[in-house]
C-alpha atoms as a PDB file:
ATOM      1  CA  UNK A   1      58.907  90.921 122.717  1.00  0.00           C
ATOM      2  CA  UNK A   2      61.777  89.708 124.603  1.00  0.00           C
ATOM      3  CA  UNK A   3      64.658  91.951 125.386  1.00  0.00           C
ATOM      4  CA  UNK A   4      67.825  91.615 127.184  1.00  0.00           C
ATOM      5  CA  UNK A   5      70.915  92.623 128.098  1.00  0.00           C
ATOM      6  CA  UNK A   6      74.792  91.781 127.140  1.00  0.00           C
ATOM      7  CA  UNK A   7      77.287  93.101 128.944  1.00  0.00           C
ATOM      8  CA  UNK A   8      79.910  93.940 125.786  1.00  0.00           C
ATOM      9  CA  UNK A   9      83.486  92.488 125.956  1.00  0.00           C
ATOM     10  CA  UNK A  10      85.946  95.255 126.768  1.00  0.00           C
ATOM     11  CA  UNK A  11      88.235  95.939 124.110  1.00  0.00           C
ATOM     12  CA  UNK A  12      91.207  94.352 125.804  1.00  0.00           C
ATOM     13  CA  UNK A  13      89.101  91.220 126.536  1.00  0.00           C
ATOM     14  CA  UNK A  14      88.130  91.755 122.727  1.00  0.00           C
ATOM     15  CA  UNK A  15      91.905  92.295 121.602  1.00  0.00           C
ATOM     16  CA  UNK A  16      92.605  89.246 123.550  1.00  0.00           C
ATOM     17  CA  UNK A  17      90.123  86.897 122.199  1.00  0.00           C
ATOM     18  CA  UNK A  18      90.829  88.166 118.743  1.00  0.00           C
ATOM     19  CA  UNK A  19      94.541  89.105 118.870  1.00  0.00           C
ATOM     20  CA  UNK A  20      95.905  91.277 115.028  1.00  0.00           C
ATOM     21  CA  UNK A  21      98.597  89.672 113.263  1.00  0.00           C
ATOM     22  CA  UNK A  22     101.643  91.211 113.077  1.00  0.00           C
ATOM     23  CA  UNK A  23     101.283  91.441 109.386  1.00  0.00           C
ATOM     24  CA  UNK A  24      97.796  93.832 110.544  1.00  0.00           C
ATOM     25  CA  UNK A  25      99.217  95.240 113.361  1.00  0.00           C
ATOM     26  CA  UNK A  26     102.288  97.102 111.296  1.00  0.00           C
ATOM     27  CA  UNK A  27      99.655  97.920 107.871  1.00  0.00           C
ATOM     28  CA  UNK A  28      97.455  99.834 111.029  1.00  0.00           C
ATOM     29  CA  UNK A  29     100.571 101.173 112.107  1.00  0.00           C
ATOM     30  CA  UNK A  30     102.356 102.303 108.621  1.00  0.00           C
ATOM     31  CA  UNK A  31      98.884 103.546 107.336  1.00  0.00           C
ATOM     32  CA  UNK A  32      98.199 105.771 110.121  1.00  0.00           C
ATOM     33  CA  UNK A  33     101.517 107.487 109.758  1.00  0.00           C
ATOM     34  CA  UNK A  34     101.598 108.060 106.362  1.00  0.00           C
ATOM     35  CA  UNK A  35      97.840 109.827 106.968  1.00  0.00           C
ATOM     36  CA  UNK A  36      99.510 111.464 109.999  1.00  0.00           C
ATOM     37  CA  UNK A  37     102.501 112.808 107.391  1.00  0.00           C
ATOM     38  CA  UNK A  38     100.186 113.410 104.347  1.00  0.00           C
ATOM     39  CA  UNK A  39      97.758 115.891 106.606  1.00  0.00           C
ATOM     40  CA  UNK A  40     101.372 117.369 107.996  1.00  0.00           C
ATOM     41  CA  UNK A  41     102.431 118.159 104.750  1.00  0.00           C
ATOM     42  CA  UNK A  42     105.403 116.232 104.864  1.00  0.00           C
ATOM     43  CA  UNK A  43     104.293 113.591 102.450  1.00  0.00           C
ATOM     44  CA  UNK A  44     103.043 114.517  98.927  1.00  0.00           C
ATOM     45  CA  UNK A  45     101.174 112.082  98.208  1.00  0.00           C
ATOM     46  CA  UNK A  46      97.293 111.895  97.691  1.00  0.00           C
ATOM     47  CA  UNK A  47      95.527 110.732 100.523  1.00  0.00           C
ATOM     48  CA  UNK A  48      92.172 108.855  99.334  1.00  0.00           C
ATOM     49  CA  UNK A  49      89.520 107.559 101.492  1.00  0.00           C
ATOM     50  CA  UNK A  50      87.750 104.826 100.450  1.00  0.00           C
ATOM     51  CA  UNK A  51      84.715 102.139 101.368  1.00  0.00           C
ATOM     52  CA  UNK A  52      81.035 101.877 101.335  1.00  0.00           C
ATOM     53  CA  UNK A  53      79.397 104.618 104.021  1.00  0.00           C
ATOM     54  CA  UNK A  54      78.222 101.268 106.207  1.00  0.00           C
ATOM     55  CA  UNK A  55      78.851  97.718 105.941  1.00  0.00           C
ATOM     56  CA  UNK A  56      75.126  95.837 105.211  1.00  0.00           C
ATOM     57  CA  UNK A  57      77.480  92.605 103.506  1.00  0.00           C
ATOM     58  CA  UNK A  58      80.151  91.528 104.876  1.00  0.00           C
ATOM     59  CA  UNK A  59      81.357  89.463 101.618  1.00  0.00           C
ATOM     60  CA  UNK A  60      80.982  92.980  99.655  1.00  0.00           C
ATOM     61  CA  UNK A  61      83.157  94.603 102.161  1.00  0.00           C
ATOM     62  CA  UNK A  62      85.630  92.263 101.644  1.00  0.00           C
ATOM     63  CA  UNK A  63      85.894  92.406  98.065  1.00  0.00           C
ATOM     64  CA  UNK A  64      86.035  95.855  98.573  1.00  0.00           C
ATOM     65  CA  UNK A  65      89.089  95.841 100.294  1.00  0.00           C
ATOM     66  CA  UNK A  66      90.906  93.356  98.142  1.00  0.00           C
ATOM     67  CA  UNK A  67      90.025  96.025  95.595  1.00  0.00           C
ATOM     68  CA  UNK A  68      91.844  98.447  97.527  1.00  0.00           C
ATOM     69  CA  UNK A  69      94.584  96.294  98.136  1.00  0.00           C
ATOM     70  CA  UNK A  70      95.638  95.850  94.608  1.00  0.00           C
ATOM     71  CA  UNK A  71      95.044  99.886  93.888  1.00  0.00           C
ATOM     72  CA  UNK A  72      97.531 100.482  97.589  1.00  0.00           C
ATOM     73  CA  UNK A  73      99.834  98.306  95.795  1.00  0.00           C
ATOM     74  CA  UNK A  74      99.628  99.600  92.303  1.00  0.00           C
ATOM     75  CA  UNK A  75      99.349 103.639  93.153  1.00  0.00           C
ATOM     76  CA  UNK A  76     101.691 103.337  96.752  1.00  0.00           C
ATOM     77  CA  UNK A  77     103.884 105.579  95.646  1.00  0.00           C
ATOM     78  CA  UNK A  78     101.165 108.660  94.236  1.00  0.00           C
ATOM     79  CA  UNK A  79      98.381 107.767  96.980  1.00  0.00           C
ATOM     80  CA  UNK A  80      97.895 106.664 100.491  1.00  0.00           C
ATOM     81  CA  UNK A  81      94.594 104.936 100.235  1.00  0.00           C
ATOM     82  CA  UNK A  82      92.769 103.526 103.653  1.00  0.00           C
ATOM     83  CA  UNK A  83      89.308 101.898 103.370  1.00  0.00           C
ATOM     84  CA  UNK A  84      86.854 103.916 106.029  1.00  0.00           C
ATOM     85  CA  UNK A  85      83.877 101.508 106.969  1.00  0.00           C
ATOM     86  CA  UNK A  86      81.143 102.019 109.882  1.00  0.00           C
ATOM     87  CA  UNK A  87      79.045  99.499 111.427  1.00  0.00           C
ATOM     88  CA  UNK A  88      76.862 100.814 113.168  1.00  0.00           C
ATOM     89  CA  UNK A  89      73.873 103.344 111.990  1.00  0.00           C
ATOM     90  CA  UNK A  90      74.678 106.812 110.597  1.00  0.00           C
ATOM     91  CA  UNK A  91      74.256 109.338 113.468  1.00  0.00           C
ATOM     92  CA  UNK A  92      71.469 111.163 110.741  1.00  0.00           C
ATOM     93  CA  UNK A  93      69.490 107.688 110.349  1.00  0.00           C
ATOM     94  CA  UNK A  94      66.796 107.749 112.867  1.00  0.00           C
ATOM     95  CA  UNK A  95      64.397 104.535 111.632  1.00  0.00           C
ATOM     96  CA  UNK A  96      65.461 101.339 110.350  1.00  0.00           C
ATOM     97  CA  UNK A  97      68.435  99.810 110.218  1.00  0.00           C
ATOM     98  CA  UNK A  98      70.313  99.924 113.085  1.00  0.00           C
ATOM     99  CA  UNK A  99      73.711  98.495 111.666  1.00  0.00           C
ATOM    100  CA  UNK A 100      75.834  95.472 111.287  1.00  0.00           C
ATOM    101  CA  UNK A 101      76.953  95.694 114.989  1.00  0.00           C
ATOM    102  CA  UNK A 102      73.452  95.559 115.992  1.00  0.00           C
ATOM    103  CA  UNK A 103      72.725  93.071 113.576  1.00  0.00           C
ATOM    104  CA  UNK A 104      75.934  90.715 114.883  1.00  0.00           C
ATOM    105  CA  UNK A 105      74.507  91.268 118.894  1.00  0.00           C
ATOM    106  CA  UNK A 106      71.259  90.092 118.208  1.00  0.00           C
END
């Protein structure tokens, strides 16, 4: 068995090769201070975390989010919703799949 070694792009190499749009950059932005005023108390609204516990299909995940896209636009003013994915294996799995970054490396 063959195994090697890849040195992993820093994530300002990575932010470079893959730069956000604008459009992205401000629903990161927005989104993580309406959590920020939610938890604070200072916004009412329902804060609802969404998203399969780890991404095995990428298409799924995607459809996903479009769901969650409509709902953010339907519900915006009762809920914050924000889609939490993780790609790599849960911390608990120790056999088997190893995750989609693994998956994406190899």
């Amino acid at each position: 068995m063959f195994k090697e070694t890849v040195r992993l792009l820093t994530p300002r190499a990575l932010k470079a090769e893959f730069p956000m749009s604008e459009a992205s950059n401000r629903t990161v932005v927005e989104s993580r201070q309406n959590v920020m005023q939610i938890l604070e108390q200072k916004d009412s609204r329902l804060l609802v975390v969404v998203g399969p516990c780890s991404i095995h299909d990428v298409d799924a995940c995607t459809r996903i989010w479009s769901a969650a896209q409509w709902l953010r636009t339907e519900l915006g003013a009762q809920m914050e919703i924000v889609m939490r994915v993780y790609f790599e294996k849960k911390p608990r799995t120790t056999i088997g799949w190893k995750g989609l970054i693994n998956d994406s490396a190899s």
